[in-house]
Protein backbone atom coordinates (compact mmCIF):
# COMPACT_ATOMS: atom_id res chain seq x y z
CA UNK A 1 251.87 65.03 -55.56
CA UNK A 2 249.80 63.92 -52.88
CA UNK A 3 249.54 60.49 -54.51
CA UNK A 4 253.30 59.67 -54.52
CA UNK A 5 253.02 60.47 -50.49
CA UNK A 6 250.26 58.10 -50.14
CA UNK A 7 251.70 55.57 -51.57
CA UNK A 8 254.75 55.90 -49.85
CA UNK A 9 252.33 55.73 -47.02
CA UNK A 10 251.02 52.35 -48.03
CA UNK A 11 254.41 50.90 -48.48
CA UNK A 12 255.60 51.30 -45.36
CA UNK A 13 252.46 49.96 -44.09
CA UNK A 14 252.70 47.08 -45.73
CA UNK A 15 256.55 46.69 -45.33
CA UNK A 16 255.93 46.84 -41.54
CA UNK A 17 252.96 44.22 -41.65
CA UNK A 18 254.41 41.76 -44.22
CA UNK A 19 258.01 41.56 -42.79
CA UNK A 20 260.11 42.65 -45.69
CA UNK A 21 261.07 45.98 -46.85
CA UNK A 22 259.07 48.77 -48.33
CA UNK A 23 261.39 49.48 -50.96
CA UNK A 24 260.46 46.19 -52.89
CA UNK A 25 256.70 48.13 -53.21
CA UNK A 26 257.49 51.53 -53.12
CA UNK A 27 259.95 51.79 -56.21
CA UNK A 28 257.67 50.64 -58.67
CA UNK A 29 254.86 52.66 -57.16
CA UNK A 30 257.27 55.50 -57.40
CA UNK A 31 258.00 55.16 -60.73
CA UNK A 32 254.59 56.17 -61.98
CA UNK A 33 255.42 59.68 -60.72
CA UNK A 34 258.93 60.00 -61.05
CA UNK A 35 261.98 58.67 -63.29
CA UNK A 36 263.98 55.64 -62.15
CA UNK A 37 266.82 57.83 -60.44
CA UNK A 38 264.61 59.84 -58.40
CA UNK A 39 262.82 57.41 -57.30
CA UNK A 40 265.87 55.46 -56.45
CA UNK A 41 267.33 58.46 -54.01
CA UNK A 42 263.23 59.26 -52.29
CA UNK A 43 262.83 55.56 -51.81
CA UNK A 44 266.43 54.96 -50.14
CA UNK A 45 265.59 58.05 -47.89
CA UNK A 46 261.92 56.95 -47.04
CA UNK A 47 264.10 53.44 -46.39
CA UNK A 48 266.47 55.19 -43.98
CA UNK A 49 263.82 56.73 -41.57
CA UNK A 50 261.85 53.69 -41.62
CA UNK A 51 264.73 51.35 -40.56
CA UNK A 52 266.18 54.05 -37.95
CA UNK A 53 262.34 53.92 -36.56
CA UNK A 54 262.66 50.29 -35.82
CA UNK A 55 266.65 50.40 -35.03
CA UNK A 56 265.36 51.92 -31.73
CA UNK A 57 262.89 49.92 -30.66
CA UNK A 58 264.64 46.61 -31.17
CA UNK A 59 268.22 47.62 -31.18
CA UNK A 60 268.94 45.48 -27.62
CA UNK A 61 267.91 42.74 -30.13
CA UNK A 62 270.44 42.80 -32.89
CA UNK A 63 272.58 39.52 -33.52
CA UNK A 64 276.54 40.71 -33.99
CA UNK A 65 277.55 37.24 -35.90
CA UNK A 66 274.27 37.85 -38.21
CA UNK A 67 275.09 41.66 -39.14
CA UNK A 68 278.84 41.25 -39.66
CA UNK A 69 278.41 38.17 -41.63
CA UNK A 70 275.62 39.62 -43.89
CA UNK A 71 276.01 42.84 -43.20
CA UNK A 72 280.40 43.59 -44.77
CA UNK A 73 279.24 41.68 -47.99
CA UNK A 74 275.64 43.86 -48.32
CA UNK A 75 277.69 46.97 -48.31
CA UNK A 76 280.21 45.64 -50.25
CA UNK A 77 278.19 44.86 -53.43
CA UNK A 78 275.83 47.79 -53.13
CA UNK A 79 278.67 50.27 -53.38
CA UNK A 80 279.12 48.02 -56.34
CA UNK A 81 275.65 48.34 -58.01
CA UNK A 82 275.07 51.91 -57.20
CA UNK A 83 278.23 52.52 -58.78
CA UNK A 84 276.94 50.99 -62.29
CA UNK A 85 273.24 52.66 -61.76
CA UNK A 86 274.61 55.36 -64.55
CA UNK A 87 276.01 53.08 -67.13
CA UNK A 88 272.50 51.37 -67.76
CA UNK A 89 269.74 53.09 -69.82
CA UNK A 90 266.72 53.45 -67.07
CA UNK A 91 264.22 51.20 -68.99
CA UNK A 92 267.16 48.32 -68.99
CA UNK A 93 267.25 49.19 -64.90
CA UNK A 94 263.01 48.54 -64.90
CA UNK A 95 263.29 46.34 -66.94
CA UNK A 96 265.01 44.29 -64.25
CA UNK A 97 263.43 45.25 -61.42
CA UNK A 98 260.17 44.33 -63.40
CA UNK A 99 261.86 40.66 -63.45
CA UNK A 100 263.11 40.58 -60.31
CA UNK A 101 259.71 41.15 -58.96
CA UNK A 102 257.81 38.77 -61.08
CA UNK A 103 260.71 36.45 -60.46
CA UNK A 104 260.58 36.54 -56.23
CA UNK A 105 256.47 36.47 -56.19
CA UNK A 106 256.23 33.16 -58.19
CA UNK A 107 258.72 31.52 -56.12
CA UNK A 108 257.37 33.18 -53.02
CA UNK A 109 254.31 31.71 -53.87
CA UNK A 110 255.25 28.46 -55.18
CA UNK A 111 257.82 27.66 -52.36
CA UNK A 112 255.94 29.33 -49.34
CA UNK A 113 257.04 27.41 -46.56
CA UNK A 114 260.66 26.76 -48.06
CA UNK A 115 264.13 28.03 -46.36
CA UNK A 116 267.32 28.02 -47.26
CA UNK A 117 269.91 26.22 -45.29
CA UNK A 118 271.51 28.49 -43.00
CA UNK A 119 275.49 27.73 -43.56
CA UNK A 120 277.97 30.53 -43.59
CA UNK A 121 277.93 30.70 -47.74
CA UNK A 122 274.44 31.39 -47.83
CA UNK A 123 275.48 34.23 -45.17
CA UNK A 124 277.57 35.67 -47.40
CA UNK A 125 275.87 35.00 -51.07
CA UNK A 126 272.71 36.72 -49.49
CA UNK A 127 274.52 39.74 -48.13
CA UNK A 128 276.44 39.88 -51.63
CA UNK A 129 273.42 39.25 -54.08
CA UNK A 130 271.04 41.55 -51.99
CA UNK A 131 273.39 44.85 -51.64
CA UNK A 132 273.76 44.26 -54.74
CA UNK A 133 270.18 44.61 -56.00
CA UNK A 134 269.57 46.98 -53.59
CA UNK A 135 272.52 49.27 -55.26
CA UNK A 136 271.38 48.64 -58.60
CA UNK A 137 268.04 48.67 -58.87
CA UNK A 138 266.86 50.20 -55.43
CA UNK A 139 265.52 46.44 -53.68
CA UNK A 140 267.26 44.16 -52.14
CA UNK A 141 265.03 43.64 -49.47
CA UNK A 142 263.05 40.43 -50.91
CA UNK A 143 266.32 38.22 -51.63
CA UNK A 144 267.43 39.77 -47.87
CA UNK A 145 264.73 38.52 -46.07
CA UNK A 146 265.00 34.59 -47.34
CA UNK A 147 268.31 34.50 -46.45
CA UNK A 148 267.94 35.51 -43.04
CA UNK A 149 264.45 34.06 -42.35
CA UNK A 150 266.73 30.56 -43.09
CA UNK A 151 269.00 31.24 -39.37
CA UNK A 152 265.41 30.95 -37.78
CA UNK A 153 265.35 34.05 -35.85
CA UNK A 154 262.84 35.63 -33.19
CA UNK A 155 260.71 38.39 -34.74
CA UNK A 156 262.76 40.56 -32.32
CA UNK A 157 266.40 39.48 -33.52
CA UNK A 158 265.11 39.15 -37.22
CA UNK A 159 263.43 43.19 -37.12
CA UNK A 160 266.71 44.69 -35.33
CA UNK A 161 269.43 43.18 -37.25
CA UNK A 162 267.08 43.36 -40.92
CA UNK A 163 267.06 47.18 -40.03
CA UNK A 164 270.58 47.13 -39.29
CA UNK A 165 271.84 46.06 -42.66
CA UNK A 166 269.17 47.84 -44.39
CA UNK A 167 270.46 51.30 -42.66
CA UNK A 168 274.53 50.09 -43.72
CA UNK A 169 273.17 49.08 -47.37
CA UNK A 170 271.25 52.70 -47.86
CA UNK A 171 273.56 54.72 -45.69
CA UNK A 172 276.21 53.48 -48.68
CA UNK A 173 273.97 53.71 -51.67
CA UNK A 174 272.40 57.38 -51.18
CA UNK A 175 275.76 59.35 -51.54
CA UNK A 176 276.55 57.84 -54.67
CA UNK A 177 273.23 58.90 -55.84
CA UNK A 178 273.09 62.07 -54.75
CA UNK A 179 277.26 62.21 -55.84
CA UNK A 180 276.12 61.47 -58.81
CA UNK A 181 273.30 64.53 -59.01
CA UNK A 182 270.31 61.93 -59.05
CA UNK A 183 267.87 64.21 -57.09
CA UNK A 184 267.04 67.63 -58.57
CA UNK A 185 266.49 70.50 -55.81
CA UNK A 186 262.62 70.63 -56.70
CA UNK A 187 262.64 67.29 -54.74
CA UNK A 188 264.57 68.44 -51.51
CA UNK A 189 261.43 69.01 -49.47
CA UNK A 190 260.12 65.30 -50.40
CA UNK A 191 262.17 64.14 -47.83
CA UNK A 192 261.22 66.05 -44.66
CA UNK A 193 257.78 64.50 -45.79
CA UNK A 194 258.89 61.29 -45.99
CA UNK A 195 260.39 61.73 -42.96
CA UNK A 196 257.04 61.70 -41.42
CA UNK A 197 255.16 59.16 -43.24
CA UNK A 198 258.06 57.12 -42.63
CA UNK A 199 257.31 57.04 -38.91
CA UNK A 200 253.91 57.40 -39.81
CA UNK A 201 253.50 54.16 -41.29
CA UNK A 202 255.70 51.90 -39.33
CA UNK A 203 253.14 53.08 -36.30
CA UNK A 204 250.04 52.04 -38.51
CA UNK A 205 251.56 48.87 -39.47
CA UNK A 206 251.93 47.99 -35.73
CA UNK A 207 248.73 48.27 -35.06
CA UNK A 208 247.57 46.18 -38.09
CA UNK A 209 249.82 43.34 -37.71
CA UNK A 210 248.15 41.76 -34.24
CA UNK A 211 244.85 42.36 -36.32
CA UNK A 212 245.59 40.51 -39.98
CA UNK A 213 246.48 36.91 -40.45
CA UNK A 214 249.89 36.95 -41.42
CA UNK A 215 249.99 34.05 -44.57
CA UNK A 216 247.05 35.60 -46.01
CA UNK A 217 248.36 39.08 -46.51
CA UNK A 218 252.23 37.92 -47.74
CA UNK A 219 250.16 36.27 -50.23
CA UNK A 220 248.00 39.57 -51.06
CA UNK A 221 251.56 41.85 -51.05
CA UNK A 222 253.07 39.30 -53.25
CA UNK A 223 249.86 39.35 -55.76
CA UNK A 224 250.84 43.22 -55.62
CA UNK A 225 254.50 42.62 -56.30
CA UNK A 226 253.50 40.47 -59.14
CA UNK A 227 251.27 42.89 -60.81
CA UNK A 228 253.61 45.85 -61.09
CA UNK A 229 256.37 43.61 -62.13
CA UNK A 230 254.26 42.58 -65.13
CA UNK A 231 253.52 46.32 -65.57
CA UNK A 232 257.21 47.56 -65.75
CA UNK A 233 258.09 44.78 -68.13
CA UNK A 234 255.13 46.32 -70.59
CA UNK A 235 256.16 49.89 -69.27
């Protein structure tokens, strides 16, 4: 399926250019080649390599107080959601991701400039409600990145402890998927592939970002976002 690799290529792009995570794109984009519980295990793995790409470029970066703080409760509540991933009927799990999409890209768009205060609660409630989400229905990374953007971090801090939690979050969520016999064999070579668009795309997106104003294209990714939330709700 040289489609599904393609657009794994283009999330990653676009993760890497429009600062949060390519799962939020990829699993709907997955989903039109794959069920919901595949997709869930290739787009945690594609998620891993990505985030272990930019781990070591930025890992003199990462803020301690940050990843604890946000980190304990992410991993906490996606052991949680991953956990409940086989008690709900797959179109009740798109279903809600369709939501959740359509949900974050109005208020993304609506409340641009907006941040939340950054107070030890919200610390907590983001690493909660986004391992969560991430557990359940695969993204978390949308609800992650407003809660952190609100401690006002340099793009340096922000990238290396983001990938940090991300890592924890999926590290914890793909052995309860595979546990759970999510990913058929006919899939195993998927991930040496995605292995390489992984870094493949991260490298691209560097070189895009310094060329692309950076407003303009959140707003174009969350126009995308958007659009395939409307389509799963109709799927």
């Amino acid at each position: 399926m040289p489609f599904f690799f393609l657009a794994a290529l283009f999330s990653e792009i676009v993760g890497t250019i429009a600062g949060f995570g390519t799962s939020t794109l990829f699993l709907p984009l997955a989903l039109l080649f794959v069920d919901f519980k595949t997709a869930l295990v290739l787009v945690a793995f594609l998620h891993i390599f990505g985030n272990i790409a930019r781990l070591k470029f930025f890992h003199r970066s990462l803020d301690m107080r940050l990843l604890l703080g946000f980190g304990l409760p992410s991993v906490l509540f996606t052991l949680i959601g991953a956990l409940l991933v086989s008690i709900f009927p797959q179109t009740t799990l798109q279903f809600v991701l369709g939501l959740f999409l359509i949900l974050y890209s109005l208020f993304s768009f609506w409340h641009y400039k907006s941040r939340l205060r950054p107070t030890g609660f919200n610390l907590g409630l983001g690493g909660g409600l986004s391992g969560f989400l991430a557990g359940l229905i695969g993204t978390g990374g949308a609800l992650r990145s407003a809660f952190l953007t609100a401690f006002g971090l340099s793009k340096e801090k922000y990238l290396a402890t983001s990938s940090a939690i991300v890592l924890a979050v999926d590290l914890t969520r793909l052995p309860v998927y595979l546990s759970q016999g999510f990913l058929a064999k006919s899939y195993f070579p998927y991930v040496l592939l995605l292995l390489i668009v992984a870094f493949l795309g991260s490298y691209l997106g560097k070189l895009i970002v310094s060329r692309i104003a950076q407003p303009l294209f959140k707003k174009i990714a969350l126009l995308a976002l958007l659009i395939m939330g409307v389509y799963l709700l109709n799927g």
